[in-house]
Every structure is written in structure tokens, then in C-alpha cells.
C-alpha atoms as a PDB file:
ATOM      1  CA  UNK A   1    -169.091 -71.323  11.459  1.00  0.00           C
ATOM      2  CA  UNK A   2    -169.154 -74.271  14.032  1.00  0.00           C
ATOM      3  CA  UNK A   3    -169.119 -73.131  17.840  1.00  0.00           C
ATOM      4  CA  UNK A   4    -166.120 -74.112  19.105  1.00  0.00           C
ATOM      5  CA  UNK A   5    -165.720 -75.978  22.237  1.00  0.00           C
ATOM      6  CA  UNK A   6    -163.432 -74.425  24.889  1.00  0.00           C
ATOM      7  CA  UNK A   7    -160.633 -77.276  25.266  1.00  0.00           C
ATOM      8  CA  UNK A   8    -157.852 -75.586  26.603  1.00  0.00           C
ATOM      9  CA  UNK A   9    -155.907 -75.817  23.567  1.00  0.00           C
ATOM     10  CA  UNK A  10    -156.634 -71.990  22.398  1.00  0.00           C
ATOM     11  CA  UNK A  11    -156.349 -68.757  24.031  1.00  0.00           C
ATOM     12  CA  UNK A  12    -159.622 -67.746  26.209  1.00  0.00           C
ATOM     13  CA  UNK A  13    -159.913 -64.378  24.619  1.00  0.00           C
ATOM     14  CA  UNK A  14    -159.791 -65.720  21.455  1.00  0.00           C
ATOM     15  CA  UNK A  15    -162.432 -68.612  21.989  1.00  0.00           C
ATOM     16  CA  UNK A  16    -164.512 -66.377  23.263  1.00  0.00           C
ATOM     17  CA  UNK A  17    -164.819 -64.175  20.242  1.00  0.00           C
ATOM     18  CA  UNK A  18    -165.333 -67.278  17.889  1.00  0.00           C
ATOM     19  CA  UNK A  19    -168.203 -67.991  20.456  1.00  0.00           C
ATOM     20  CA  UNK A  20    -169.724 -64.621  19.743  1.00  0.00           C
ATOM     21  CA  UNK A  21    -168.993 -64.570  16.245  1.00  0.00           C
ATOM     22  CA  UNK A  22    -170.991 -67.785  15.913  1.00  0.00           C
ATOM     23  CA  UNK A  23    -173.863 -66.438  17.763  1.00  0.00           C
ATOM     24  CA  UNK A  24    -174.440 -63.272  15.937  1.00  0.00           C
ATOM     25  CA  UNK A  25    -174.004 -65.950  12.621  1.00  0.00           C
ATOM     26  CA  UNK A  26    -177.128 -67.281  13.898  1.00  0.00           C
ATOM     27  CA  UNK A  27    -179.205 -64.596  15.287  1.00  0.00           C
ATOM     28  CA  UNK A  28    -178.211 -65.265  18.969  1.00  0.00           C
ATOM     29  CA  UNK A  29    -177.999 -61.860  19.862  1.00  0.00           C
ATOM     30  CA  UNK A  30    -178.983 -61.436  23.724  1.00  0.00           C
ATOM     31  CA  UNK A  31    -175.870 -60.903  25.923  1.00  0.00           C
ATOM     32  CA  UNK A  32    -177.988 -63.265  28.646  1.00  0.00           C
ATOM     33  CA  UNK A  33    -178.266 -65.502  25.775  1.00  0.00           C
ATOM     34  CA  UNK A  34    -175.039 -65.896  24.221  1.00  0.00           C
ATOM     35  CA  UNK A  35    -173.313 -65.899  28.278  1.00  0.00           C
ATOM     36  CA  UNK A  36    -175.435 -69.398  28.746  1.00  0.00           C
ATOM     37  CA  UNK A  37    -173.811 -70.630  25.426  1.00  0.00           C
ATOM     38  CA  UNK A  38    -170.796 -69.618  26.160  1.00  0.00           C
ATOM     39  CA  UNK A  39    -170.927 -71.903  29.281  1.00  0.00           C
ATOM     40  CA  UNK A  40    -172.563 -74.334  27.548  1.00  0.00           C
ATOM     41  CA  UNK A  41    -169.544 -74.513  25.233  1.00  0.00           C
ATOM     42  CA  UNK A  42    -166.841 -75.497  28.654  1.00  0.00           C
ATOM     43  CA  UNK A  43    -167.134 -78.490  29.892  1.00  0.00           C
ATOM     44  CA  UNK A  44    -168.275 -78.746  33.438  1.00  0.00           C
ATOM     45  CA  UNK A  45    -164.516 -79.605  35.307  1.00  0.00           C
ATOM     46  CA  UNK A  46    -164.387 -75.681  34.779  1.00  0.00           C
ATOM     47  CA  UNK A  47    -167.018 -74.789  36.975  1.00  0.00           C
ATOM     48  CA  UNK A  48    -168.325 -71.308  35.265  1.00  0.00           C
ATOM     49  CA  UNK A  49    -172.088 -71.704  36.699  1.00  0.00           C
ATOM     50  CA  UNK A  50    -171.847 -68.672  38.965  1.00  0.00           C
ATOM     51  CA  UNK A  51    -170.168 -66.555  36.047  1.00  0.00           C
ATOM     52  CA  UNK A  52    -172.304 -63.134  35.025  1.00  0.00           C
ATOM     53  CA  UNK A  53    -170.111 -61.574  33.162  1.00  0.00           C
ATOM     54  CA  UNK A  54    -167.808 -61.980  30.375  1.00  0.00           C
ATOM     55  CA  UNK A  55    -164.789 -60.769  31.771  1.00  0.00           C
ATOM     56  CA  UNK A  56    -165.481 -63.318  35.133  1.00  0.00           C
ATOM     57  CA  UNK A  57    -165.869 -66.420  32.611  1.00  0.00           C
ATOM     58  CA  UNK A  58    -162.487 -65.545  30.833  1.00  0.00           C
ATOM     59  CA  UNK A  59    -160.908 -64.918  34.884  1.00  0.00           C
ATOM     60  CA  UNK A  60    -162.211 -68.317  35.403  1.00  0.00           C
ATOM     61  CA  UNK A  61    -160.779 -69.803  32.321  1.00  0.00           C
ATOM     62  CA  UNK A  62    -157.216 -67.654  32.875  1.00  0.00           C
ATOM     63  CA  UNK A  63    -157.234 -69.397  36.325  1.00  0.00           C
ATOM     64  CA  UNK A  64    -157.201 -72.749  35.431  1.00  0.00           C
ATOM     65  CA  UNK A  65    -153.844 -75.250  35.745  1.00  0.00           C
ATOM     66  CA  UNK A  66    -154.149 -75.763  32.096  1.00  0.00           C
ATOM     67  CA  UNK A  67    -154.044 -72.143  31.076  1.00  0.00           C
ATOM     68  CA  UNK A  68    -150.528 -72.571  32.421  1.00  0.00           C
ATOM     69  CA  UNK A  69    -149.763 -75.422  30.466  1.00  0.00           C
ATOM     70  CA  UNK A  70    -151.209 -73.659  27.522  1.00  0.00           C
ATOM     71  CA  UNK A  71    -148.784 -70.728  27.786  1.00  0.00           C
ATOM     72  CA  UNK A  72    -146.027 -72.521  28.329  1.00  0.00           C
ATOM     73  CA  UNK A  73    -146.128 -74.952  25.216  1.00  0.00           C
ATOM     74  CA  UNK A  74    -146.880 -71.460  23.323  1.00  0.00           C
ATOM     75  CA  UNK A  75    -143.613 -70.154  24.828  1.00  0.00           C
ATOM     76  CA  UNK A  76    -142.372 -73.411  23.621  1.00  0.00           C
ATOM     77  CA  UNK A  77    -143.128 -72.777  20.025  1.00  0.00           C
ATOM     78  CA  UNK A  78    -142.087 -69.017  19.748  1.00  0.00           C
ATOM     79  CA  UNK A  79    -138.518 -70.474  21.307  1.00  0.00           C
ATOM     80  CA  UNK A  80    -138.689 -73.257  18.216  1.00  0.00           C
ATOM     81  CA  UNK A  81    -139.902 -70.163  15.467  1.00  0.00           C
ATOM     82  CA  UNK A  82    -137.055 -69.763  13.555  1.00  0.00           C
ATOM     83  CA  UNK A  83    -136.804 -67.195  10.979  1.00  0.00           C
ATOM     84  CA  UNK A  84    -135.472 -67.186   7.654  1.00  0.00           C
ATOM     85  CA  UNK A  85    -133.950 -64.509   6.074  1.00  0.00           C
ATOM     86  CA  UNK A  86    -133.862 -65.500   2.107  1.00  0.00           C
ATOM     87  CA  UNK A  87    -137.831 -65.823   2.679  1.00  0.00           C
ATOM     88  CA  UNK A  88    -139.082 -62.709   1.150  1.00  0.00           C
ATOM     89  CA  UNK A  89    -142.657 -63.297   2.928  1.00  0.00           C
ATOM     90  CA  UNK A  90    -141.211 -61.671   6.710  1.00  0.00           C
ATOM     91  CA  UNK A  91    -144.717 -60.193   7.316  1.00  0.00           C
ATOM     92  CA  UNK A  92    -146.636 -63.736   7.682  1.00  0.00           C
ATOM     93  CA  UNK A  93    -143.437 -64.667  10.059  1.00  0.00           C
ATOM     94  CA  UNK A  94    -144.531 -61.266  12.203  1.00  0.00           C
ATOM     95  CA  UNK A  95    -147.756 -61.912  12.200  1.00  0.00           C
ATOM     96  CA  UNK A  96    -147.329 -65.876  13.550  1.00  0.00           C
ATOM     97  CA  UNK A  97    -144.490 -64.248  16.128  1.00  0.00           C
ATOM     98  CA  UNK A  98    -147.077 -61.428  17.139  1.00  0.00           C
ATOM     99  CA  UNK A  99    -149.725 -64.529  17.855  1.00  0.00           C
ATOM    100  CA  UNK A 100    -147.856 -66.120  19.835  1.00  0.00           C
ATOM    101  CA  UNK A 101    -146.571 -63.544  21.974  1.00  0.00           C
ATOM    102  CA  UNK A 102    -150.165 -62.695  22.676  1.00  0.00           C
ATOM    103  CA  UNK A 103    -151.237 -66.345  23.342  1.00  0.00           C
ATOM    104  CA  UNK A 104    -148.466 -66.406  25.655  1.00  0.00           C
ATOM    105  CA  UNK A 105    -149.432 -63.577  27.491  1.00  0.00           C
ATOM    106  CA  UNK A 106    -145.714 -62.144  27.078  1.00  0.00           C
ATOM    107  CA  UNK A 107    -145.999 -58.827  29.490  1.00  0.00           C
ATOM    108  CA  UNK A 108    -142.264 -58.142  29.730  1.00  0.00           C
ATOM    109  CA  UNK A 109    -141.970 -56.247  26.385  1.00  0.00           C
ATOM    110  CA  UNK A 110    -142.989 -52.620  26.932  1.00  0.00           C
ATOM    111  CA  UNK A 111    -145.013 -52.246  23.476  1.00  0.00           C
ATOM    112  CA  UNK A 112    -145.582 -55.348  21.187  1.00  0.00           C
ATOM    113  CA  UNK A 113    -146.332 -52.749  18.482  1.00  0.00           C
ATOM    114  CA  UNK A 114    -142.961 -51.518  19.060  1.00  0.00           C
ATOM    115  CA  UNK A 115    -141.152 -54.821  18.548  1.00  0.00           C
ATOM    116  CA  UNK A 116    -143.070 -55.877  15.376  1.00  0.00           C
ATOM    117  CA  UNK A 117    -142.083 -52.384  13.984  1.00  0.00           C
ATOM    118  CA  UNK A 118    -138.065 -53.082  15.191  1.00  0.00           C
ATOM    119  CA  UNK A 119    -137.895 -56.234  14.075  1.00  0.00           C
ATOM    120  CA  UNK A 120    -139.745 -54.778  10.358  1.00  0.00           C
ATOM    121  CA  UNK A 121    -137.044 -52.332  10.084  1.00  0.00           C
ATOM    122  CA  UNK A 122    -134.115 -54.761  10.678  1.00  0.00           C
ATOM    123  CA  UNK A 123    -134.895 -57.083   8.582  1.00  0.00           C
ATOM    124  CA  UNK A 124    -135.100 -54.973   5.746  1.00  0.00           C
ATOM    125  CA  UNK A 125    -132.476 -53.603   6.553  1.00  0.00           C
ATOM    126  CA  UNK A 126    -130.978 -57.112   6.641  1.00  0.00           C
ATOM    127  CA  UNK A 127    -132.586 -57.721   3.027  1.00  0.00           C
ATOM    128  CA  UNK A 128    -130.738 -54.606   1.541  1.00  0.00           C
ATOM    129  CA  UNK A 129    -127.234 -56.051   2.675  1.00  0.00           C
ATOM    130  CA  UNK A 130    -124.761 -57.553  -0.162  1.00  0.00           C
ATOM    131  CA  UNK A 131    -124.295 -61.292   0.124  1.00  0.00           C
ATOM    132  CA  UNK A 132    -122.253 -63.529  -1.992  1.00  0.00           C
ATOM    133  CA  UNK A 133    -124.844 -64.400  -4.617  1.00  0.00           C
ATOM    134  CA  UNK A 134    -126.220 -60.859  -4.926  1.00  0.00           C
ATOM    135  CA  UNK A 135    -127.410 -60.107  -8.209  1.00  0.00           C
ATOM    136  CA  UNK A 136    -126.240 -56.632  -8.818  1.00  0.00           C
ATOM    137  CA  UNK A 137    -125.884 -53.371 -10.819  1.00  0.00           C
ATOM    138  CA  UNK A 138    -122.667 -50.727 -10.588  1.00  0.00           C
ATOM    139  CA  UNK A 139    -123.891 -47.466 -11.601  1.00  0.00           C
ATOM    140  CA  UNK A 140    -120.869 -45.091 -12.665  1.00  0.00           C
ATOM    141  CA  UNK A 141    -121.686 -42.261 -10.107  1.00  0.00           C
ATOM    142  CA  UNK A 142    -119.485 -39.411 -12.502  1.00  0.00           C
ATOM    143  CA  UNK A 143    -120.886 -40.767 -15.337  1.00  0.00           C
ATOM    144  CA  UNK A 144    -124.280 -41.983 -14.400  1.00  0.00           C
ATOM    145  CA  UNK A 145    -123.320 -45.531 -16.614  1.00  0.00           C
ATOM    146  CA  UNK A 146    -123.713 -48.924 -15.686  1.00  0.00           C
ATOM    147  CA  UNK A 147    -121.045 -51.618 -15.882  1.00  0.00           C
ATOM    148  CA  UNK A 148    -121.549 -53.513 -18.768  1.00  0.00           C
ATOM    149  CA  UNK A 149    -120.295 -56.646 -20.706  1.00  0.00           C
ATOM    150  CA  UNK A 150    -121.694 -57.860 -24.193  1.00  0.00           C
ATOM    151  CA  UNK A 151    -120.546 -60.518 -26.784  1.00  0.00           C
ATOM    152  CA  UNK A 152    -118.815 -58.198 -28.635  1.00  0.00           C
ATOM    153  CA  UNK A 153    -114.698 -58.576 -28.682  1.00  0.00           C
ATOM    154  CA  UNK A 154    -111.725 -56.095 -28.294  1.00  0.00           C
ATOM    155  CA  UNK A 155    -110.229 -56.337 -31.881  1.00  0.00           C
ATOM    156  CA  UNK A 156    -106.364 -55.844 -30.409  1.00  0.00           C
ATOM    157  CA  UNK A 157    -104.769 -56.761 -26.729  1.00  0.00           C
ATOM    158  CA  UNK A 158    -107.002 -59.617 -25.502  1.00  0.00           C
ATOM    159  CA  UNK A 159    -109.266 -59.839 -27.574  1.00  0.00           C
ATOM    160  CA  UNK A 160    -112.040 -60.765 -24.667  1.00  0.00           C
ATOM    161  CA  UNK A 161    -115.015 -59.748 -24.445  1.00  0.00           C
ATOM    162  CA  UNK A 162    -115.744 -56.083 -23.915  1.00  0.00           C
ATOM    163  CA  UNK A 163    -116.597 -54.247 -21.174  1.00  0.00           C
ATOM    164  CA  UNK A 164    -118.003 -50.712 -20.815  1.00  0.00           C
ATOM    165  CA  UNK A 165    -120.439 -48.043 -19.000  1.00  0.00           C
ATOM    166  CA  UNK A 166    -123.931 -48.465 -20.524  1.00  0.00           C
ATOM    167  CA  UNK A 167    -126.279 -45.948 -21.054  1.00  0.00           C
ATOM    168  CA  UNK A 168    -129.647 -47.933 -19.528  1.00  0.00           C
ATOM    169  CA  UNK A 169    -129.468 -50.894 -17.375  1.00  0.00           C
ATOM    170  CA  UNK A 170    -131.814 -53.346 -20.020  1.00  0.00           C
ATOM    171  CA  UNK A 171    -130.723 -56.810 -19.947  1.00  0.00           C
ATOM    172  CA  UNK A 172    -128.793 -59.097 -18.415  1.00  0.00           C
ATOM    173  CA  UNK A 173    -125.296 -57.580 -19.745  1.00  0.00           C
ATOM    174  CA  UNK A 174    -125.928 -54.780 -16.926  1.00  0.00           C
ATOM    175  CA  UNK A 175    -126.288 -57.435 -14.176  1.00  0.00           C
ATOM    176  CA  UNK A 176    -123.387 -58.838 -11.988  1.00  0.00           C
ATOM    177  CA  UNK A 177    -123.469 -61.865  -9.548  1.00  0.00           C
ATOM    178  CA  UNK A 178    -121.075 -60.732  -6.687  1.00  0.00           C
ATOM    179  CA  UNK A 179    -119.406 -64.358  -5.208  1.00  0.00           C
ATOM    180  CA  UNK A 180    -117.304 -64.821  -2.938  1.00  0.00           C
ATOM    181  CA  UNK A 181    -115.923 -69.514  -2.666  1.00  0.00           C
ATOM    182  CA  UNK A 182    -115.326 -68.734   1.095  1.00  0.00           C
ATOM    183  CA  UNK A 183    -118.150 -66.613   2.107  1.00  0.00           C
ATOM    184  CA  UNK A 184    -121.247 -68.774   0.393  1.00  0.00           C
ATOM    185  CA  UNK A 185    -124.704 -66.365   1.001  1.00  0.00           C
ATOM    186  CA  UNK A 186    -123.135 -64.616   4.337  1.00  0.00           C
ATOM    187  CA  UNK A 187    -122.690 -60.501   4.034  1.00  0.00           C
ATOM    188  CA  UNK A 188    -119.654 -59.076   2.286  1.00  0.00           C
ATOM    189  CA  UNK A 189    -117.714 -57.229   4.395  1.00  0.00           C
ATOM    190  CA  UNK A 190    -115.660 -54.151   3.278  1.00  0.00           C
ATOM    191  CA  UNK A 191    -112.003 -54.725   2.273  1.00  0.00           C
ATOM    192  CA  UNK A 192    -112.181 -58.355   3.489  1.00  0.00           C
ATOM    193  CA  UNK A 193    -113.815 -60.533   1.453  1.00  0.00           C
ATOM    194  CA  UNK A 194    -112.341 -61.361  -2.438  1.00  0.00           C
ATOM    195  CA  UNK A 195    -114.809 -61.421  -4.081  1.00  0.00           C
ATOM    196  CA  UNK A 196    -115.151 -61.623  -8.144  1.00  0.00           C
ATOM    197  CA  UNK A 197    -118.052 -60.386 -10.004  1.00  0.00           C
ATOM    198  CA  UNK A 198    -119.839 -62.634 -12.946  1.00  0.00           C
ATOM    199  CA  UNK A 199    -121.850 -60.792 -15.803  1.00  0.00           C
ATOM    200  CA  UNK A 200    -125.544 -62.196 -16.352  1.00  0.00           C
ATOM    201  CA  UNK A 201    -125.202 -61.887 -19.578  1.00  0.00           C
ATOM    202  CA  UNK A 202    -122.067 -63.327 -21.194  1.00  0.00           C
ATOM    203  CA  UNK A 203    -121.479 -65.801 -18.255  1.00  0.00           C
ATOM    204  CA  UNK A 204    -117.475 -64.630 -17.724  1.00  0.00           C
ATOM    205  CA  UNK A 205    -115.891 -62.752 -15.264  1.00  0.00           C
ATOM    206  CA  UNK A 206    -114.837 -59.303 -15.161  1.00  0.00           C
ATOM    207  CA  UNK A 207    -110.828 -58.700 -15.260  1.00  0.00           C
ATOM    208  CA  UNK A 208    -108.154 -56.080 -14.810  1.00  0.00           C
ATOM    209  CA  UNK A 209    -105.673 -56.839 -17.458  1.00  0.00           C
ATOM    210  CA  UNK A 210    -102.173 -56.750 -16.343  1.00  0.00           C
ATOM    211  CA  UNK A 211    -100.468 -57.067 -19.796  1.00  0.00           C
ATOM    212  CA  UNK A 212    -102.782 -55.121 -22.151  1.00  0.00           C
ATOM    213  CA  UNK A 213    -103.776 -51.494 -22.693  1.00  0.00           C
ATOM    214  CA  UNK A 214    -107.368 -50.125 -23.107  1.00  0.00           C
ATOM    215  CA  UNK A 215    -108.067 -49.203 -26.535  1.00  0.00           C
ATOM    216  CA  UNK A 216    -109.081 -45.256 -26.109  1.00  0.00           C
ATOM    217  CA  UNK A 217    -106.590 -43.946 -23.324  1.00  0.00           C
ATOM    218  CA  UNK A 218    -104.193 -46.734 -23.194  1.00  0.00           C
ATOM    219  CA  UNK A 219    -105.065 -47.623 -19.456  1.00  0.00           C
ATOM    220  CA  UNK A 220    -105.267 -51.132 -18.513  1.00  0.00           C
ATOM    221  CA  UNK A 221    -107.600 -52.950 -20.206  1.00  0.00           C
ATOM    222  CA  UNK A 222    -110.564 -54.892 -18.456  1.00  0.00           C
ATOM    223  CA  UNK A 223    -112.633 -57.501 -20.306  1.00  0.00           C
ATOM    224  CA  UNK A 224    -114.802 -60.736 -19.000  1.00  0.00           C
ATOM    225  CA  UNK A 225    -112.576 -64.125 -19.283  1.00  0.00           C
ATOM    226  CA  UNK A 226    -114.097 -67.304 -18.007  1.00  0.00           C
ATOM    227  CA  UNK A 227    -111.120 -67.150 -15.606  1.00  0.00           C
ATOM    228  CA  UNK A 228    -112.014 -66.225 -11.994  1.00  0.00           C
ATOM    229  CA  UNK A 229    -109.981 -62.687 -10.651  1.00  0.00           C
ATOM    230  CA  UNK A 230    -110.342 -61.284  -6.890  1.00  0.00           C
ATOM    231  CA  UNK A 231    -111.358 -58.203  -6.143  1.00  0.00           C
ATOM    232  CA  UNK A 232    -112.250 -56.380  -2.837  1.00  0.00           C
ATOM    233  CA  UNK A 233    -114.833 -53.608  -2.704  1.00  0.00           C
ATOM    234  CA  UNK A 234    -113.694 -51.267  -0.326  1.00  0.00           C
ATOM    235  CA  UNK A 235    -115.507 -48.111   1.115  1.00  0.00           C
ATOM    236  CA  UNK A 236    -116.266 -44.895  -0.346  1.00  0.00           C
ATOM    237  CA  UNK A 237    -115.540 -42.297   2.498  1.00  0.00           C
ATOM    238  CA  UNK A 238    -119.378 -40.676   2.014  1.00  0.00           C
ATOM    239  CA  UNK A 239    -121.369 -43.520   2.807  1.00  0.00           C
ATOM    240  CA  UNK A 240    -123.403 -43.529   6.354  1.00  0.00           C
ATOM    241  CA  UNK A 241    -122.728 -46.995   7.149  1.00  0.00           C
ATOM    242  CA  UNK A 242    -122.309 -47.569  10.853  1.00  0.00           C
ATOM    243  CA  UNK A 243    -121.264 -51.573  10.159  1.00  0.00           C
ATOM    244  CA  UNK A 244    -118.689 -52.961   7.404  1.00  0.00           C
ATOM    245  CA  UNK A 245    -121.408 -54.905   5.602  1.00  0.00           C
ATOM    246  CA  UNK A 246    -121.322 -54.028   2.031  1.00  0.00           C
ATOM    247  CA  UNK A 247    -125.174 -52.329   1.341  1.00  0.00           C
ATOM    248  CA  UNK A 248    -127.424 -51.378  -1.702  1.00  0.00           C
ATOM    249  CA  UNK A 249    -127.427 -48.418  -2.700  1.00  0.00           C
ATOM    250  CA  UNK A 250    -123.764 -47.130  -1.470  1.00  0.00           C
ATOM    251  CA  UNK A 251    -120.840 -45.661  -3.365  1.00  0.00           C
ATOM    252  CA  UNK A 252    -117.767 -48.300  -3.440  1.00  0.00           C
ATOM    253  CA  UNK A 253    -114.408 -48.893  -4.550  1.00  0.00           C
ATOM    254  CA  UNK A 254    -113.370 -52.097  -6.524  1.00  0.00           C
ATOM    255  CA  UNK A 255    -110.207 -53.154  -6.407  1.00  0.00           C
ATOM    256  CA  UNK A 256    -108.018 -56.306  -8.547  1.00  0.00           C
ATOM    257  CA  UNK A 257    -105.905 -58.347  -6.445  1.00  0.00           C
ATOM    258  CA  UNK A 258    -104.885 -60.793  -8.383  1.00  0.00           C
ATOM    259  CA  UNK A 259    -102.709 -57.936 -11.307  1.00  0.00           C
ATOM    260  CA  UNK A 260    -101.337 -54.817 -10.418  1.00  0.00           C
ATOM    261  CA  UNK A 261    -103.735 -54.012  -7.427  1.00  0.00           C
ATOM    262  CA  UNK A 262    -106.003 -51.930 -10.421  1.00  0.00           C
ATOM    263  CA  UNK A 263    -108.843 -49.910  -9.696  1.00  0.00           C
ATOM    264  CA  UNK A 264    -111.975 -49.990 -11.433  1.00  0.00           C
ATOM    265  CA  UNK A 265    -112.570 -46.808 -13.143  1.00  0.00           C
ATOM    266  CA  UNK A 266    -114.291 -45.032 -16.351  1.00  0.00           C
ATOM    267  CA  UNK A 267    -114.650 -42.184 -17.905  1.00  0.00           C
ATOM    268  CA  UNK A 268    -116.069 -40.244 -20.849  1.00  0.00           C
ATOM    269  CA  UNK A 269    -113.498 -41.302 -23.389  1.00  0.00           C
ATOM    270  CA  UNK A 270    -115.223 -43.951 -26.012  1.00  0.00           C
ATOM    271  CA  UNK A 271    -113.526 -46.394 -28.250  1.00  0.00           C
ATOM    272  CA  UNK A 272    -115.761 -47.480 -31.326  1.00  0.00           C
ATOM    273  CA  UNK A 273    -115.637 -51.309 -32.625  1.00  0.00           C
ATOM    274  CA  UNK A 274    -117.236 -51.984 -35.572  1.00  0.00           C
ATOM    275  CA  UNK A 275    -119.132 -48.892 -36.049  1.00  0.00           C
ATOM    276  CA  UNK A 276    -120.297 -48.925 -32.194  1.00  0.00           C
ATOM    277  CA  UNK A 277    -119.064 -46.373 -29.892  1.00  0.00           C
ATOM    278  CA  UNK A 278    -118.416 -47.666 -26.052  1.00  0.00           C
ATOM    279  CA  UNK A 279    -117.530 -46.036 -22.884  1.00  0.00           C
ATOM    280  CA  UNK A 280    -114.171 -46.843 -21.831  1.00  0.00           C
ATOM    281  CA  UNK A 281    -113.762 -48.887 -18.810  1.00  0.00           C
ATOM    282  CA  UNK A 282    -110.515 -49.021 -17.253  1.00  0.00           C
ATOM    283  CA  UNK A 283    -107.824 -50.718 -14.318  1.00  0.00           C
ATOM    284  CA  UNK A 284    -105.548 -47.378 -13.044  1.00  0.00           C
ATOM    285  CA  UNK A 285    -103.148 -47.063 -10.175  1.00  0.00           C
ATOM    286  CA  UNK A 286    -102.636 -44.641  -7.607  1.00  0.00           C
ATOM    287  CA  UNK A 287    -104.852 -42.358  -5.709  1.00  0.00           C
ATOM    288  CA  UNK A 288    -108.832 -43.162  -5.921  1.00  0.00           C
ATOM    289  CA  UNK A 289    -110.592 -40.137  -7.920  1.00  0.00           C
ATOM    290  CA  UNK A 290    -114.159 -39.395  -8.991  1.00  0.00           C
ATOM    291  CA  UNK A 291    -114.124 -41.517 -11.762  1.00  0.00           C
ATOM    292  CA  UNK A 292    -113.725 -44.647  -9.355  1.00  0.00           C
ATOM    293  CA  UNK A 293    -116.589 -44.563  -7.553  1.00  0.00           C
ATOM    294  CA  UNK A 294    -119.575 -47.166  -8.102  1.00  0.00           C
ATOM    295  CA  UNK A 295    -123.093 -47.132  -6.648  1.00  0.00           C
ATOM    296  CA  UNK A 296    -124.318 -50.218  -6.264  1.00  0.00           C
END
């Protein structure tokens, strides 16, 4: 390690540990000895000469018109620090925001430690919220299913490709890409955004059917179709949500609203094709029930 020059361009506090650091690196270990490097190491329009301790070279330092200068071009980068929320690395961001509020000797904020912690928890809280572009899962809460699609075709009404509750959540066919054309990556909000909901794994979008009837119970039938259909999610009435941003991990509602203003629902009725046997997934009207409720 070099010894570092004081140049008014770092913090005192922190120079003066790279100082000591350097000594003990090479056996300088005398307090007398390492204070006359130290003062060595600032160059003499800082007059430190009559320093004697530590904590009077750093006063000295503190002191000086450029110190202010310093400060205030720190405060000028923590204004410019701008944070980005799709960046999954938010601790390196804390740790350069927690630098620079040192540097800048910030002593408004009543605990720094505090903050950092605040700021933690919001943002992933932030990172749990459901944006268009979320890749999801819908776990059947009755049934304890997912929402599934596969290549595999309804052999009567449309013929599209079939959709069910899945036992495991293994592939692709159990994922969902929740989009909404207005909304781009902002949060969903309950009951306002239409969104429509693309499966991973066949590449089509889920739909309510309005003309055909599911193959088991004779419901309305819901397939994927290339064709885009609107939904909204709306609230289940036991989630703790204190905003109307759509979250992981909550129960929800989905509703079509382009048809017959369907709900999503399913149950433990199956319908077999070729030898496989399915969990029906249907579109009903009327009052929500149980068997409508999703966790994402």
C-alpha cells in the first residue's frame, strides 16, 4: 500500500486510517512516529506543525476552506445518485449512499443505521410488487394447483390449447407473464389495470371463452389463443395490503373483460384427453367463491 497524500479530495478520517494502515504495513509502529508521517503526508499550506494529537491534526484538516468544498461536491453527488429499481444489486447502491452520507458529514438524520435499514426494507418491499412484465405463478389456493397451459388441444368447442391446475409448478407451462400495453414495467394496481396474462410455455394467451363449454362441468371454457383478452385482478378481501399495488404472495381475483365478465375458477372435477386426466379450469358468473381465489 502507497501512503497517500492528504489532497483534500478524501475525507480526513478516512486518510488518516490509510496513513496508519500503511505504517503498520511497514513496521512504523510508534504513535510519535507515525504522527510525524502523518504530517509529513499534508502539504505545508495546512499548517499541522504544532499538532500532538490525532484528533487535533484531523480538527485542523476539518477546519480548512476546502473541507467545505469537499462536502459540498459530496452532497453534490448523493443529490446526482440515482437508484434503480430493476437492479437486483440494492446493497452496493446502500453501501455507496451510506459513504457518502458519511463523507458529507450529514448530521441531520437521527441514526444512519436506521435509514440504511428503511430504505432495505422498502425496497424489497418494492421488489415483491407486480409489474407489467412479471413473470408469475397462480397457485389454486382450494386446490393447491397451479395454472397451467400445455400443447395439448381440447378435442370439441375450441379446440385451443388446454388449460388446467397442475400438480407441481416444473416448467415453463406453469409460468405466466402478466402485461399490461398501457402500463409498460410500472405496478399493477387492483381493479384498474387490464391486464392479460401470457403462458411461458406455449407462447398464447389465456382466455375465457364466451361461446364454448368446458368439457367436465360444462362451464365456460378457457384455453390459450394467440389473441390478446383483458382481464383485471381484483382483491381478495384477506390480504393485508395497506396500498392497491398488486403483491407476491397475495390471494386475487381474475376477472375477463373482454366475454361475459367470467371469473377464473377451478375445481376438482377432471376431464381426460387422450388417456390424460386434467383439472378443470373454468370462466363462471356470479358471486366469487373459494374456488376463485389465486395466490400469486
Amino acid at each position: 500500500m502507497e501512503p497517500v497524500e492528504y489532497d483534500e479530495t478524501i475525507h480526513p478520517v478516512v486518510w488518516l486510517n490509510k496513513i496508519k494502515s500503511c505504517c503498520y504495513k511497514n513496521q512504523i509502529t510508534k504513535k510519535e512516529d507515525i504522527m510525524e508521517f502523518c504530517k509529513s503526508m499534508i502539504h505545508p499550506s495546512i499548517d499541522v506543525s504544532k499538532s500532538s494529537t490525532f484528533d487535533e491534526i484531523l480538527n485542523i484538516l476539518k477546519t480548512d476552506a476546502l473541507f467545505a468544498l469537499f462536502k459540498y461536491s459530496v452532497e453534490e453527488k448523493l443529490q446526482n445518485l440515482k437508484f434503480d429499481p430493476k437492479n437486483k444489486d440494492h446493497v452496493q447502491f446502500i453501501s455507496i449512499f451510506r459513504k457518502y452520507c458519511y463523507e458529507a458529514e450529514i448530521k441531520k438524520i437521527k441514526s444512519l443505521n436506521d435509514l440504511i435499514v428503511y430504505f432495505n426494507q422498502s425496497f424489497l418491499k418494492r421488489r415483491k410488487l407486480i409489474r407489467s412484465g412479471s413473470c408469475i405463478s397462480l397457485k389454486h389456493v382450494a386446490t393447491g394447483k397451479y395454472l397451467t397451459s400445455c400443447n395439448m388441444h381440447y378435442k370439441t368447442g375450441s379446440k385451443g390449447s388446454i388449460v388446467f391446475a397442475s400438480q407441481t409448478l416444473s416448467n415453463l407451462n406453469s409460468l405466466w407473464i402478466v402485461s399490461d400495453f398501457e402500463n409498460e414495467s410500472n405496478p399493477i394496481v387492483y381493479g384498474k389495470n387490464k391486464v392479460y396474462f401470457l403462458n411461458k410455455g406455449v407462447n398464447e394467451n389465456i382466455f375465457i371463452s364466451r361461446n364454448y363449454k368446458s368439457p367436465s362441468t360444462g362451464n365456460w371454457e378457457v384455453s390459450c389463443t394467440r389473441e390478446i383478452y383483458e382481464h383485471l385482478i381484483e382483491s381478495d378481501s384477506t390480504n393485508n395490503n395497506d396500498t392497491y399495488y398488486i403483491k407476491s404472495k397475495e390471494i386475487i381475483n381474475i376477472r375477463d373483460m373482454e366475454t361475459n365478465n367470467c371469473i377464473l375458477h377451478s375445481h376438482e372435477f377432471p376431464f381426460t384427453i387422450d388417456n390424460e386426466t386434467y383439472q378443470e379450469v373454468v370462466g363462471h358468473k356470479g358471486r366469487v367463491d373459494r374456488n376463485d381465489k389465486w395466490c400469486i
